[in-house]
Protein backbone atom coordinates (compact mmCIF):
# COMPACT_ATOMS: atom_id res chain seq x y z
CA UNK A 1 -72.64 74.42 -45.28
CA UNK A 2 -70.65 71.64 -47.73
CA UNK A 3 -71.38 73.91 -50.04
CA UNK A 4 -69.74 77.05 -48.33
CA UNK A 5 -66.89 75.02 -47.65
CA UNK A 6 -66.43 73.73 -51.48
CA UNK A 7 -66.22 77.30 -52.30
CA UNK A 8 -63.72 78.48 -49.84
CA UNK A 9 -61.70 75.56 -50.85
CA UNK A 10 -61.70 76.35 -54.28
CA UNK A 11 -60.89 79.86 -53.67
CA UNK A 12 -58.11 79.07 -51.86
CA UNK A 13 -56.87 76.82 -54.64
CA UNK A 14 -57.33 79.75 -57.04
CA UNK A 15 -55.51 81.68 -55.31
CA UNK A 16 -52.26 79.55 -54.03
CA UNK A 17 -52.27 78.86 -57.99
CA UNK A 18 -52.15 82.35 -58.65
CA UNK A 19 -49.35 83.10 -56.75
CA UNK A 20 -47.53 80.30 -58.04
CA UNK A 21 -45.90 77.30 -56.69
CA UNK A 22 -42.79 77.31 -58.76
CA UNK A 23 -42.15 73.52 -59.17
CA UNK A 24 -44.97 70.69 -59.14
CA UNK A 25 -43.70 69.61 -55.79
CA UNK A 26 -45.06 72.78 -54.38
CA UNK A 27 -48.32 72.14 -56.45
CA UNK A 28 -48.91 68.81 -55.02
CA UNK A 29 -47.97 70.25 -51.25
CA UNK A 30 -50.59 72.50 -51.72
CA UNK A 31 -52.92 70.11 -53.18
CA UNK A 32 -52.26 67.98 -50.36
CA UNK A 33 -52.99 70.90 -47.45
CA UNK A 34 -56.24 72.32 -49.23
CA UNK A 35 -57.67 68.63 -49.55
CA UNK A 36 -56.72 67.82 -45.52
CA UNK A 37 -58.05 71.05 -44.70
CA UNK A 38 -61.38 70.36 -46.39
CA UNK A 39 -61.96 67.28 -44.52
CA UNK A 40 -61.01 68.46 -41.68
CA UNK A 41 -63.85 71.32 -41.72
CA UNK A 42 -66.29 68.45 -43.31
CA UNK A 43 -65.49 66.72 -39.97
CA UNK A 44 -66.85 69.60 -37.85
């Protein structure tokens, strides 16, 4: 299951830096979001 999760969150980072952020705030923003989101789905 952590290990299904890992990979979804590392999709989704693939992705969002696909697309581009434009600026390193935006990179760190979505940093921040896929790293809360992973806990949070650790947590349940």
């Amino acid at each position: 299951m952590v290990r299904r999760v890992l990979l979804v969150a590392a999709w989704v980072a693939v992705v969002l830096l696909l697309i581009g952020c434009g600026t390193v705030e935006g990179l760190g923003e979505d940093i921040t979001w896929i790293t809360e989101k992973s806990e949070e789905a650790l947590l349940y």
